[in-house]
PDB file of N, CA and C in Angstrom:
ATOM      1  N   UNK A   1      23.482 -21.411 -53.034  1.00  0.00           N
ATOM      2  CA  UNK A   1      22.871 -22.497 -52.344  1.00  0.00           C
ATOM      3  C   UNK A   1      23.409 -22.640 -50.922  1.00  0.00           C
ATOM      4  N   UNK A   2      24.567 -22.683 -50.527  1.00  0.00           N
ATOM      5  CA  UNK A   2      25.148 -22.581 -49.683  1.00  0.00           C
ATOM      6  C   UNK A   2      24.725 -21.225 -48.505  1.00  0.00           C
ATOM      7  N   UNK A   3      24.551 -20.532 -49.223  1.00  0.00           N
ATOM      8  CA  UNK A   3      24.340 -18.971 -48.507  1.00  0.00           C
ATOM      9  C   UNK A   3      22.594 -19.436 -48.148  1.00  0.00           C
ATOM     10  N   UNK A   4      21.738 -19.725 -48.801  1.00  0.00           N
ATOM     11  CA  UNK A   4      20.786 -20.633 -48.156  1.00  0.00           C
ATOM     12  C   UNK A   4      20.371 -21.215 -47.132  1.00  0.00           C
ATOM     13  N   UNK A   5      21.244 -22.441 -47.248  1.00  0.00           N
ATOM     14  CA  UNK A   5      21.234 -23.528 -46.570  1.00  0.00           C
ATOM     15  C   UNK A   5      22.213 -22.874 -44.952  1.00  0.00           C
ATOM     16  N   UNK A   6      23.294 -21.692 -44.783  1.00  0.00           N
ATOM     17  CA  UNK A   6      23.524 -21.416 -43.354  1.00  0.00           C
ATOM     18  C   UNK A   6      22.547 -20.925 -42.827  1.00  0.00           C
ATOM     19  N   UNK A   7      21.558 -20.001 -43.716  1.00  0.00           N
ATOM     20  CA  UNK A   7      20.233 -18.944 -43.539  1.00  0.00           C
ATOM     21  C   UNK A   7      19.536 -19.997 -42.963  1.00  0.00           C
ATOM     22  N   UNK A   8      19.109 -20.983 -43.764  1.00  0.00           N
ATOM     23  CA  UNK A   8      17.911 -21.779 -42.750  1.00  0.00           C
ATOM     24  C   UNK A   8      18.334 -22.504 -41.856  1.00  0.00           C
ATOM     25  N   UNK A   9      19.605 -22.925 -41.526  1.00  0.00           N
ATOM     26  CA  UNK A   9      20.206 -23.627 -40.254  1.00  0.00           C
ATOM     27  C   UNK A   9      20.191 -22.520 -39.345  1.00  0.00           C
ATOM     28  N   UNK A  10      20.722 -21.320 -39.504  1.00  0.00           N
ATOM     29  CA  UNK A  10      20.768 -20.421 -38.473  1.00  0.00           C
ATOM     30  C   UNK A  10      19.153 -20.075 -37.983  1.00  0.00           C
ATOM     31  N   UNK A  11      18.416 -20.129 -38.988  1.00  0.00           N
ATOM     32  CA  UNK A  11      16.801 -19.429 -38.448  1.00  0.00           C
ATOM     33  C   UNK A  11      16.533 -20.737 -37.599  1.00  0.00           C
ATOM     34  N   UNK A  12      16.538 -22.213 -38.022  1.00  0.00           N
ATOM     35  CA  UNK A  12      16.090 -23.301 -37.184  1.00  0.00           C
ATOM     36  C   UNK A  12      16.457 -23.237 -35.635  1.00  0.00           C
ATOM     37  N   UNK A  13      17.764 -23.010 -35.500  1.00  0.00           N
ATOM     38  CA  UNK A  13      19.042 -22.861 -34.344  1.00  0.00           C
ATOM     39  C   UNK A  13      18.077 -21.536 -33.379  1.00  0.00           C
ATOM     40  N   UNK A  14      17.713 -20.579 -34.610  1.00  0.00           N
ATOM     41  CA  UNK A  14      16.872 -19.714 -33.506  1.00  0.00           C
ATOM     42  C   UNK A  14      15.277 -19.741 -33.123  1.00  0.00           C
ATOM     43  N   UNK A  15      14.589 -20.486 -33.449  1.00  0.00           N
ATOM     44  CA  UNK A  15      12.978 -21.122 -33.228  1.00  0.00           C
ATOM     45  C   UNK A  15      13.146 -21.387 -31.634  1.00  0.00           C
ATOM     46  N   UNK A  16      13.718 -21.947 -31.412  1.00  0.00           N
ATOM     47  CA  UNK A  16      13.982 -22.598 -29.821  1.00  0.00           C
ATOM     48  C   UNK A  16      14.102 -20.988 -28.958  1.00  0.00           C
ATOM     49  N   UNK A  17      15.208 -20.436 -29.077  1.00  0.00           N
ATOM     50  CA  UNK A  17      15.807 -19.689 -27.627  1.00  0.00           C
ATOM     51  C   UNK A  17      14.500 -18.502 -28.192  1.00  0.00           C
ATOM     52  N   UNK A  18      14.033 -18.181 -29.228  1.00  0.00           N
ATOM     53  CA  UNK A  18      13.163 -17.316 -29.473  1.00  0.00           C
ATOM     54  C   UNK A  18      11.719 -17.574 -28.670  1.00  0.00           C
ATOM     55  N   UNK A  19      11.458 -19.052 -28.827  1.00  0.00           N
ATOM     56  CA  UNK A  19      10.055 -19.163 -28.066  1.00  0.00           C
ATOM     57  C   UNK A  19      10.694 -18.979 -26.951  1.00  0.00           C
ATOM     58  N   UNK A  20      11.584 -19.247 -26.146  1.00  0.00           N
ATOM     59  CA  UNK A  20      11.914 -19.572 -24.886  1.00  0.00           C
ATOM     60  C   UNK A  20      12.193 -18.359 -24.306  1.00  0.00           C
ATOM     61  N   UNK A  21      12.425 -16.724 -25.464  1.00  0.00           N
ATOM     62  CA  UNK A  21      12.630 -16.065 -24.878  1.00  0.00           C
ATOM     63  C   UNK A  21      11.655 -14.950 -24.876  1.00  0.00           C
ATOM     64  N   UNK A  22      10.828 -15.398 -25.946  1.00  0.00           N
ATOM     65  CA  UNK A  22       9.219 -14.826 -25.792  1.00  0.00           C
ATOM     66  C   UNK A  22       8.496 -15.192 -24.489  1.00  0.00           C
ATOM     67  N   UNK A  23       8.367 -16.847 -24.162  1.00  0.00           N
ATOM     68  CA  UNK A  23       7.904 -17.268 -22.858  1.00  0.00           C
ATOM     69  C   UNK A  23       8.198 -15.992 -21.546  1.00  0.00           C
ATOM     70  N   UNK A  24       9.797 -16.324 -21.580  1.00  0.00           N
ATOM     71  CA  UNK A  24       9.795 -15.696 -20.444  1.00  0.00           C
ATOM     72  C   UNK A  24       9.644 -14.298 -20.285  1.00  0.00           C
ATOM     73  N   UNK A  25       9.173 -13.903 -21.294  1.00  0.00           N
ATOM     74  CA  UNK A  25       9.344 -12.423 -21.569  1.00  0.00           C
ATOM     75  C   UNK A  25       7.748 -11.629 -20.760  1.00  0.00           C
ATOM     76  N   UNK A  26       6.889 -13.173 -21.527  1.00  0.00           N
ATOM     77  CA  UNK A  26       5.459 -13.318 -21.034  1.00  0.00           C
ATOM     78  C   UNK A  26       4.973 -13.170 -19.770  1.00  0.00           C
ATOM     79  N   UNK A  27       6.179 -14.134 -18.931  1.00  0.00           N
ATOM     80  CA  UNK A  27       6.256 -14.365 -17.471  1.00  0.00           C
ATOM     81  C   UNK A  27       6.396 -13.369 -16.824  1.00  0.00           C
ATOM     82  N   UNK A  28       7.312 -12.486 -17.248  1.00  0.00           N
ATOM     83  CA  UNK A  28       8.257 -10.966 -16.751  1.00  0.00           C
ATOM     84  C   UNK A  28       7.251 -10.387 -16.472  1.00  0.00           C
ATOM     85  N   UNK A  29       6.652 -10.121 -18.011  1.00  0.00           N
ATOM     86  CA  UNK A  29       5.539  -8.882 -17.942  1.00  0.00           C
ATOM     87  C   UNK A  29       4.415  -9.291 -16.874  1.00  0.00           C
ATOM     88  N   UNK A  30       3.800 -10.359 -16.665  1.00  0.00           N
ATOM     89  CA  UNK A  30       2.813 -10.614 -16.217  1.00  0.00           C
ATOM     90  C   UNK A  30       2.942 -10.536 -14.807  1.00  0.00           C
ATOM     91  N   UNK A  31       4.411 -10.937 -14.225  1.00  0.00           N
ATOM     92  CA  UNK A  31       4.658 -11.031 -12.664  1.00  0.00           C
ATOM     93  C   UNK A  31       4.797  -9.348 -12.225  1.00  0.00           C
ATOM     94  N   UNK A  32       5.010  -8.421 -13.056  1.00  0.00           N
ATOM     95  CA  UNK A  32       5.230  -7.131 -13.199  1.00  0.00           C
ATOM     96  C   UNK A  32       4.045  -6.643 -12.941  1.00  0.00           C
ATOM     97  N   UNK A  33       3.477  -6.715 -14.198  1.00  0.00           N
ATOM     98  CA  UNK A  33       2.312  -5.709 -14.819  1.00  0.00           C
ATOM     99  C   UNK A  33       0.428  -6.401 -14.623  1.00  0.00           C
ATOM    100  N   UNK A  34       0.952  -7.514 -14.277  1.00  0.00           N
ATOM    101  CA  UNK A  34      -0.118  -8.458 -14.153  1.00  0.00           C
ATOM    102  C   UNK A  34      -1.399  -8.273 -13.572  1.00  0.00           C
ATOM    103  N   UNK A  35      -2.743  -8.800 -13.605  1.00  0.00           N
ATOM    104  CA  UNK A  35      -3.256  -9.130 -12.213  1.00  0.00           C
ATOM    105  C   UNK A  35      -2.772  -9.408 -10.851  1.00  0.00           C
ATOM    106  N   UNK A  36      -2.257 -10.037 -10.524  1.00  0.00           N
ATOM    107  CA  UNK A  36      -1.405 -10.278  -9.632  1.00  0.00           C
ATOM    108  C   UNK A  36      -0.043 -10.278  -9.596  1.00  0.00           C
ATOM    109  N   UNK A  37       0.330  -9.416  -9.996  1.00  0.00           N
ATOM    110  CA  UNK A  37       1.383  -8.861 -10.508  1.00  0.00           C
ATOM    111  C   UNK A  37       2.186  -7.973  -9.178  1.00  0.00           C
ATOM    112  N   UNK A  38       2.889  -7.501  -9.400  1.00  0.00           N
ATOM    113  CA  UNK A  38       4.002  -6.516  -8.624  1.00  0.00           C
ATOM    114  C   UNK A  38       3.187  -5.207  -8.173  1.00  0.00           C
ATOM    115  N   UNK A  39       3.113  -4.647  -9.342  1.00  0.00           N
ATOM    116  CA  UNK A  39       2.471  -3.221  -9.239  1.00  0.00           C
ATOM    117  C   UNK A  39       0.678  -3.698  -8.482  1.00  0.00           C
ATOM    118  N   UNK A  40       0.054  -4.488  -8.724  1.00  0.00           N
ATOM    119  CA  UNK A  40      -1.141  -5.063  -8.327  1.00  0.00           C
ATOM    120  C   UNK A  40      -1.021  -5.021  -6.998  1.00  0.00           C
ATOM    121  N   UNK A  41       0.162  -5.936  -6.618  1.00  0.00           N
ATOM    122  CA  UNK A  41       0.338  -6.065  -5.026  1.00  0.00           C
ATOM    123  C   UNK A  41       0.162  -4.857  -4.700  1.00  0.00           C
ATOM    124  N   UNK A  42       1.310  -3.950  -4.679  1.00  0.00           N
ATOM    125  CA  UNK A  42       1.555  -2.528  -4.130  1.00  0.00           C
ATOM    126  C   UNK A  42      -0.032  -1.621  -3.913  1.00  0.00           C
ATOM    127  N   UNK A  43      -0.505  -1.854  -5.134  1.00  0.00           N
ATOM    128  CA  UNK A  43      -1.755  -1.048  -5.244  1.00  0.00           C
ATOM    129  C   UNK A  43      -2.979  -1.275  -3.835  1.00  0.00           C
ATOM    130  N   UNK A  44      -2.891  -3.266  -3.809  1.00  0.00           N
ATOM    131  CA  UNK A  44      -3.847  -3.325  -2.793  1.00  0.00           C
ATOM    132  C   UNK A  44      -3.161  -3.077  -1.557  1.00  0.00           C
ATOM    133  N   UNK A  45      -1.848  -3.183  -1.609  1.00  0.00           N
ATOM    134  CA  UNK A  45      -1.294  -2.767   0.005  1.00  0.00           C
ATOM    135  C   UNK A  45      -1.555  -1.444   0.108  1.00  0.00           C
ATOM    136  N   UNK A  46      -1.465  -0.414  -0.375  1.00  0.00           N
ATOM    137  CA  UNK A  46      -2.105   0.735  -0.263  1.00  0.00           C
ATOM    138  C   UNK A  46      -3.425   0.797  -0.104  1.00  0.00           C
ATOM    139  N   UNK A  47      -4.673   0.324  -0.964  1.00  0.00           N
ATOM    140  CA  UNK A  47      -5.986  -0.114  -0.059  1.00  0.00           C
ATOM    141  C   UNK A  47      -5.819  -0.755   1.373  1.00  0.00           C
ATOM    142  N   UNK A  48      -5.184  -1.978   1.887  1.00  0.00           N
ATOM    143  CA  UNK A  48      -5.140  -2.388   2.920  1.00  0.00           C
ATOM    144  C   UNK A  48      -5.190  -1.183   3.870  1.00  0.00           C
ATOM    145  N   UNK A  49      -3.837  -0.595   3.835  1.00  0.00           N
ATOM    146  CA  UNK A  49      -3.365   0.901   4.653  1.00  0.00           C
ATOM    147  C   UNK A  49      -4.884   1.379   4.718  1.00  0.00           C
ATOM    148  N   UNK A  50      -5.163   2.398   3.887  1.00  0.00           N
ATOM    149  CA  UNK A  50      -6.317   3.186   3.812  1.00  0.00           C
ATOM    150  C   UNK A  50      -7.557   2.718   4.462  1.00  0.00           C
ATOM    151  N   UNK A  51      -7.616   1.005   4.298  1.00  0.00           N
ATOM    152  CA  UNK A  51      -9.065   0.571   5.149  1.00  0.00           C
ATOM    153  C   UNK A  51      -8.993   0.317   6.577  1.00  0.00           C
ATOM    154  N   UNK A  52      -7.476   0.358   6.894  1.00  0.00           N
ATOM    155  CA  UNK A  52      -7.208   0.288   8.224  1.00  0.00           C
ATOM    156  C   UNK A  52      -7.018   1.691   8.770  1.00  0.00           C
ATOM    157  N   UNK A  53      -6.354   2.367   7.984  1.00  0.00           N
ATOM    158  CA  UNK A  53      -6.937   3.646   8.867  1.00  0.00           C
ATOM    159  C   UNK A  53      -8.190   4.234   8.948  1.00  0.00           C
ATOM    160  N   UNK A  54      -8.984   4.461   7.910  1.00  0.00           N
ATOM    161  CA  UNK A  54     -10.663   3.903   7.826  1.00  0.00           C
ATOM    162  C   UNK A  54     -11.188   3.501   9.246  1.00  0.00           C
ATOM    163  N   UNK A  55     -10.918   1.936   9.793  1.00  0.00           N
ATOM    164  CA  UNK A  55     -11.364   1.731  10.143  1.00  0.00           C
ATOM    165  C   UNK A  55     -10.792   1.586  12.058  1.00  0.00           C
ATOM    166  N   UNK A  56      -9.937   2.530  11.778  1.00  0.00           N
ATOM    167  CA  UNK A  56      -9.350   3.247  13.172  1.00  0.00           C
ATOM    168  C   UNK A  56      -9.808   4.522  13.533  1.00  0.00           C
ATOM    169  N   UNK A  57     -10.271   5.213  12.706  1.00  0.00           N
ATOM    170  CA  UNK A  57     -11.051   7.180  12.392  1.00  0.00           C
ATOM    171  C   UNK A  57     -12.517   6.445  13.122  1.00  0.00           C
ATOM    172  N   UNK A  58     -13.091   5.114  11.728  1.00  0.00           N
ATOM    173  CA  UNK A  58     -14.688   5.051  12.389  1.00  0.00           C
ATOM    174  C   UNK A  58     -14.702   3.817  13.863  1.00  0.00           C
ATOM    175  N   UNK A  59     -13.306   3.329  14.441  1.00  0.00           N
ATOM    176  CA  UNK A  59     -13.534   3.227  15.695  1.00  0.00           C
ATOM    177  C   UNK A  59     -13.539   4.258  16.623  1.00  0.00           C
ATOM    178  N   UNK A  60     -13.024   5.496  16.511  1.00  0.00           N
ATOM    179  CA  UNK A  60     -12.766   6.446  17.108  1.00  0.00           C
ATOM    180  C   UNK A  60     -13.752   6.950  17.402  1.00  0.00           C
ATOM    181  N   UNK A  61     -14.420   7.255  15.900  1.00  0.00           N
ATOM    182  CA  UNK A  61     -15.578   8.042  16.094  1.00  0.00           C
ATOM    183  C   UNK A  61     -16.771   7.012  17.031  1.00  0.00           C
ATOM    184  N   UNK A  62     -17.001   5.708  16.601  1.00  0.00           N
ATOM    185  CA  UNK A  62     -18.055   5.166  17.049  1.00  0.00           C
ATOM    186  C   UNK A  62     -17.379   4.868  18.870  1.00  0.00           C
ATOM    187  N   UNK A  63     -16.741   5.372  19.473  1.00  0.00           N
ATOM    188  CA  UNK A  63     -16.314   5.403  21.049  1.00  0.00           C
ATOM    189  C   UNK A  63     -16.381   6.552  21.429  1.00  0.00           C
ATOM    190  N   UNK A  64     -16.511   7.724  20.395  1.00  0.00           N
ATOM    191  CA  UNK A  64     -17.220   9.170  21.250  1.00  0.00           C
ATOM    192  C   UNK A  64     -18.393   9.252  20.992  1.00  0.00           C
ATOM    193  N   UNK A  65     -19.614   8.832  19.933  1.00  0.00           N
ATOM    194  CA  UNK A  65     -20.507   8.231  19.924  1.00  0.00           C
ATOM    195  C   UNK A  65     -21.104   7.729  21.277  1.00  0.00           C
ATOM    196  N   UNK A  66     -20.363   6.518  21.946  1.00  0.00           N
ATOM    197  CA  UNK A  66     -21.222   5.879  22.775  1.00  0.00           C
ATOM    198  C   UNK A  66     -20.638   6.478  24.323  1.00  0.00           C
ATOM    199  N   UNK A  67     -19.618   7.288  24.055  1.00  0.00           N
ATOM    200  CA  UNK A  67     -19.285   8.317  25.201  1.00  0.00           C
ATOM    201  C   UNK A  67     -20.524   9.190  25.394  1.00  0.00           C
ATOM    202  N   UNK A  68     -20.804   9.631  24.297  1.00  0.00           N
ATOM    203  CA  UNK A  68     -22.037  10.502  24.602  1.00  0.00           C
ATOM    204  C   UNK A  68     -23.332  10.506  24.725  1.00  0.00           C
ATOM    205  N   UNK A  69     -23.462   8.889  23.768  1.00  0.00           N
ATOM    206  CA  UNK A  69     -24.926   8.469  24.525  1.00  0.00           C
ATOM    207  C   UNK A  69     -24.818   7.662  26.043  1.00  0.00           C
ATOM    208  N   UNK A  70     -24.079   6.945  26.385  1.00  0.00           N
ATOM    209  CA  UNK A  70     -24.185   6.748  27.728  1.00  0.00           C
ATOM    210  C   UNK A  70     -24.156   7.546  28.388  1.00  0.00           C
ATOM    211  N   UNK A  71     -24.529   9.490  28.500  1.00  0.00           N
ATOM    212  CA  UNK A  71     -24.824   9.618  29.161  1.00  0.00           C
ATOM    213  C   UNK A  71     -26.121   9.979  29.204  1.00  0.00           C
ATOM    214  N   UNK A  72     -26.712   9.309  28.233  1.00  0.00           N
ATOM    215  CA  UNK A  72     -28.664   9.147  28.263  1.00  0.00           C
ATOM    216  C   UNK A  72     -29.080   8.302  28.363  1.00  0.00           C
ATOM    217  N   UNK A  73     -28.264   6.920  29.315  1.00  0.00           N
ATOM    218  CA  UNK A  73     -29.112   5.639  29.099  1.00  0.00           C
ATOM    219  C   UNK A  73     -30.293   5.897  30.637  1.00  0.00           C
ATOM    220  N   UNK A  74     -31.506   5.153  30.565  1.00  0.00           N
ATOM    221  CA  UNK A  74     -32.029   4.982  31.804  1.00  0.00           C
ATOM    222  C   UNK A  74     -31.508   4.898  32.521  1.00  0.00           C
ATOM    223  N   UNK A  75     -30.774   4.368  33.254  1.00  0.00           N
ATOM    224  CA  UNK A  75     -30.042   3.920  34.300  1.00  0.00           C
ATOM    225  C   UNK A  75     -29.367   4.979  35.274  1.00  0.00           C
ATOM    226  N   UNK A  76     -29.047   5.807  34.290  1.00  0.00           N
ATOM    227  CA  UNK A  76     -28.004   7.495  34.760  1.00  0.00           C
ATOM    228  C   UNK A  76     -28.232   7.808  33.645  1.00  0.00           C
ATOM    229  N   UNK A  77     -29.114   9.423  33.950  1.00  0.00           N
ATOM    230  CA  UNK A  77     -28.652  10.694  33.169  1.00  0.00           C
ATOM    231  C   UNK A  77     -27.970  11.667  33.249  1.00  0.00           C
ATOM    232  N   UNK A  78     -26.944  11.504  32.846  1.00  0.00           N
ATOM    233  CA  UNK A  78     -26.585  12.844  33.014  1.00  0.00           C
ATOM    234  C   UNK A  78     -26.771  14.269  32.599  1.00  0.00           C
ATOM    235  N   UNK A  79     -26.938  15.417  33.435  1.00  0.00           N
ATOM    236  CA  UNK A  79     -27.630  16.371  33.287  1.00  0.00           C
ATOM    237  C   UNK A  79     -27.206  17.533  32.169  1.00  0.00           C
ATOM    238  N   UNK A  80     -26.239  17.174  31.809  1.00  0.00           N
ATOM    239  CA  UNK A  80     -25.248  18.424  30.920  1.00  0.00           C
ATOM    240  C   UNK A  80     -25.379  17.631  30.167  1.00  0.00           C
ATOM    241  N   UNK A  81     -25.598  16.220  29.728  1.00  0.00           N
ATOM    242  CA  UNK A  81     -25.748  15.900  28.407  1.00  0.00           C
ATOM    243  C   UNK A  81     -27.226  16.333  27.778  1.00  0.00           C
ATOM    244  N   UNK A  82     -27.671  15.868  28.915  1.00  0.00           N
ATOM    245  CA  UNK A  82     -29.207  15.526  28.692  1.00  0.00           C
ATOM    246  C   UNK A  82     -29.798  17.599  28.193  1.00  0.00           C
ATOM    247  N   UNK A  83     -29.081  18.477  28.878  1.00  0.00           N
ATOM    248  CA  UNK A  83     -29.203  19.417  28.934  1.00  0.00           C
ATOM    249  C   UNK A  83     -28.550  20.091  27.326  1.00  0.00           C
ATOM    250  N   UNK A  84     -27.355  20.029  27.074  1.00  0.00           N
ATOM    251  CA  UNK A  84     -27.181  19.596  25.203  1.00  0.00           C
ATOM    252  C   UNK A  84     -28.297  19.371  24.354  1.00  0.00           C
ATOM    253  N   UNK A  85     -28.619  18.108  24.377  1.00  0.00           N
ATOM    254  CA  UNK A  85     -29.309  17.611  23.733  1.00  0.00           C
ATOM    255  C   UNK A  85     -30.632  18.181  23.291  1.00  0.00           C
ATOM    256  N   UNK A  86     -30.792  18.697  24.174  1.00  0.00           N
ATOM    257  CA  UNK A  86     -32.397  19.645  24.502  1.00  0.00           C
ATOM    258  C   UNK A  86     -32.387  20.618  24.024  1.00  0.00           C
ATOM    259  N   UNK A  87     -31.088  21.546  24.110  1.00  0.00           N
ATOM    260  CA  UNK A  87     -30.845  22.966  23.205  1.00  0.00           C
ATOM    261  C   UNK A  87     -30.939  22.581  22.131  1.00  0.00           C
ATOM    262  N   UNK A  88     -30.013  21.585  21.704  1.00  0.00           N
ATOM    263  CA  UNK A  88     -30.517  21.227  20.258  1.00  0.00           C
ATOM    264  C   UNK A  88     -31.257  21.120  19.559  1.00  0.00           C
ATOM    265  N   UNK A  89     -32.145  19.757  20.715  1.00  0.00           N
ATOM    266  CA  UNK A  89     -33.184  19.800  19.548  1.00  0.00           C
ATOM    267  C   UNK A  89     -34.134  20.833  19.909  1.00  0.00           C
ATOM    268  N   UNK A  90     -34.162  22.044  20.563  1.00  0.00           N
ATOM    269  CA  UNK A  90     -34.962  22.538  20.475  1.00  0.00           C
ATOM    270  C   UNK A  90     -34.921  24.164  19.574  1.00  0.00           C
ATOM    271  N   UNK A  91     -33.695  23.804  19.472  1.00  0.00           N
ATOM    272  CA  UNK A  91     -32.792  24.795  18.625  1.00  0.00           C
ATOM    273  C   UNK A  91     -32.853  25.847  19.387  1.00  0.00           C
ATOM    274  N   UNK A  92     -32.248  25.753  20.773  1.00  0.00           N
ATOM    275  CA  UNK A  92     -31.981  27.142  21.298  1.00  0.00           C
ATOM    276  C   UNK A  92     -30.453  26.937  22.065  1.00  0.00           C
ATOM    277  N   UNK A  93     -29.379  26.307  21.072  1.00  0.00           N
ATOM    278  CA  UNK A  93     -27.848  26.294  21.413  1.00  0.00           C
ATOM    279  C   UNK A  93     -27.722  27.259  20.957  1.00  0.00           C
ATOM    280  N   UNK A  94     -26.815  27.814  21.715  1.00  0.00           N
ATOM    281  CA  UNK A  94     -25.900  28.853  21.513  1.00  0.00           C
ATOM    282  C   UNK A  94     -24.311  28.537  20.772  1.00  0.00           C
ATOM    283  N   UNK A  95     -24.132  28.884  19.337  1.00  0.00           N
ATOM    284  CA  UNK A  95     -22.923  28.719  18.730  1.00  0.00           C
ATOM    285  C   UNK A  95     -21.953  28.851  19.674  1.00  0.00           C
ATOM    286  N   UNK A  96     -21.731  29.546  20.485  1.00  0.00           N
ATOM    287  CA  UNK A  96     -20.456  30.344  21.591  1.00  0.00           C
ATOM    288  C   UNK A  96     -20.579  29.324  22.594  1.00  0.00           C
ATOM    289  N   UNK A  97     -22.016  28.359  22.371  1.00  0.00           N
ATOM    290  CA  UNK A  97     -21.328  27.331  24.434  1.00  0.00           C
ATOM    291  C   UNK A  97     -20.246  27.091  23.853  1.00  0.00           C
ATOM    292  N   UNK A  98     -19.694  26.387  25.339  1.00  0.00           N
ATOM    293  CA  UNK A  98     -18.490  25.988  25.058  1.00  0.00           C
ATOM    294  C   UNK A  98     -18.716  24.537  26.374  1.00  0.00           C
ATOM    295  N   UNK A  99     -18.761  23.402  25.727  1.00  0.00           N
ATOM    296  CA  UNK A  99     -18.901  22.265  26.246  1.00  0.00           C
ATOM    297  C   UNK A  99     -17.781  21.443  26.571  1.00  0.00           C
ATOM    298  N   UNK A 100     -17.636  21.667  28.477  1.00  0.00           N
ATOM    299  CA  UNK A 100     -16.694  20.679  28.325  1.00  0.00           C
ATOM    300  C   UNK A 100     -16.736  19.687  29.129  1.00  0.00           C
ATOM    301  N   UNK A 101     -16.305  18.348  28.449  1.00  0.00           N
ATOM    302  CA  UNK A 101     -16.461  16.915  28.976  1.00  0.00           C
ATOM    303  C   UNK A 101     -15.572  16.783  30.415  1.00  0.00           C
ATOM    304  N   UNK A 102     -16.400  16.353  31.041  1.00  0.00           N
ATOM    305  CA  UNK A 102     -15.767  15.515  32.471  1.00  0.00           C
ATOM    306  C   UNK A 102     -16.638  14.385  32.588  1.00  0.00           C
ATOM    307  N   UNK A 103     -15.509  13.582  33.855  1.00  0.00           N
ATOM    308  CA  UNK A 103     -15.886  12.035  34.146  1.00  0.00           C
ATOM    309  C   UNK A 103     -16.888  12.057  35.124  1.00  0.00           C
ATOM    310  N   UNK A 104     -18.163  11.480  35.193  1.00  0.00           N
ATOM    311  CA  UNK A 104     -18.940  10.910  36.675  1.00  0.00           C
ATOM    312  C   UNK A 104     -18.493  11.488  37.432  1.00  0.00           C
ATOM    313  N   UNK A 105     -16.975  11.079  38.051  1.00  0.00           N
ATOM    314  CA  UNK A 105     -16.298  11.323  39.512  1.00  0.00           C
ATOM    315  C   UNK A 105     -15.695  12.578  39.197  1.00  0.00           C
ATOM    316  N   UNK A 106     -15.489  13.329  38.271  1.00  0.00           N
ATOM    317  CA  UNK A 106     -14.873  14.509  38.588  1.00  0.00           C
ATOM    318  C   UNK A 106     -16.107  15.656  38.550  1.00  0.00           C
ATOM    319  N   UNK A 107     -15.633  16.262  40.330  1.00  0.00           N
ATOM    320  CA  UNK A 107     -16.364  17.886  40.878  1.00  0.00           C
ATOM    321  C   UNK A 107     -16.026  18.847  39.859  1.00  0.00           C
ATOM    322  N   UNK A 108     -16.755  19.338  39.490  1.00  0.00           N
ATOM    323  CA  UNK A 108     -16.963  21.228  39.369  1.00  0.00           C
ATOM    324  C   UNK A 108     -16.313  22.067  40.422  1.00  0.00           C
ATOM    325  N   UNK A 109     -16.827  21.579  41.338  1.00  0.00           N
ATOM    326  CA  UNK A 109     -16.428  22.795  42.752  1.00  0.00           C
ATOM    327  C   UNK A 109     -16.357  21.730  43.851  1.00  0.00           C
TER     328      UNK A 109
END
């Protein structure tokens, strides 16, 4: 009877620190493993990275883009673009040109 009665005082004594240590056990995992969790964070900071470089490649690209159509607006054509463009579409480029960019103000000769 005795051997009993320490058995169920000791199991009562442990109901408490057991939920309390299930709880936090809950907490652990979840701040960890969670939705919003540890590893969660990390994951979207790595998306962040990736959409910012993303979106440094398609600024890049969309500023040689409008490098190269400004030089077909009405206003000024320029003749080596405009002259490109024409091989193209007329499909008589030559794989071997070799095209190279200068500014308005910079001579040839």
């Amino acid at each position: 009877m005795a051997f009993g009665r320490t058995v169920k005082r000791k199991a009562r004594g442990m109901v408490a620190p057991s939920i309390f240590l299930a709880l936090v056990a809950y907490f652990v995992w979840n701040v960890t493993q969670g939705d919003r969790g540890l590893k969660s964070y990390a994951h979207r900071q790595d998306l962040l990275r990736q959409a910012q470089a993303d979106l440094v490649r398609a600024d890049k690209e969309k500023d040689a883009w409008e490098h190269r159509v400004s030089g077909l607006r009405n206003q000024h054509i320029d003749r080596d673009t405009l002259d490109e463009r024409a091989r193209a579409m007329l499909n008589i480029a030559d794989p071997n040109d070799i095209i190279v960019p200068y500014g308005p103000k910079d001579r040839l000769f």
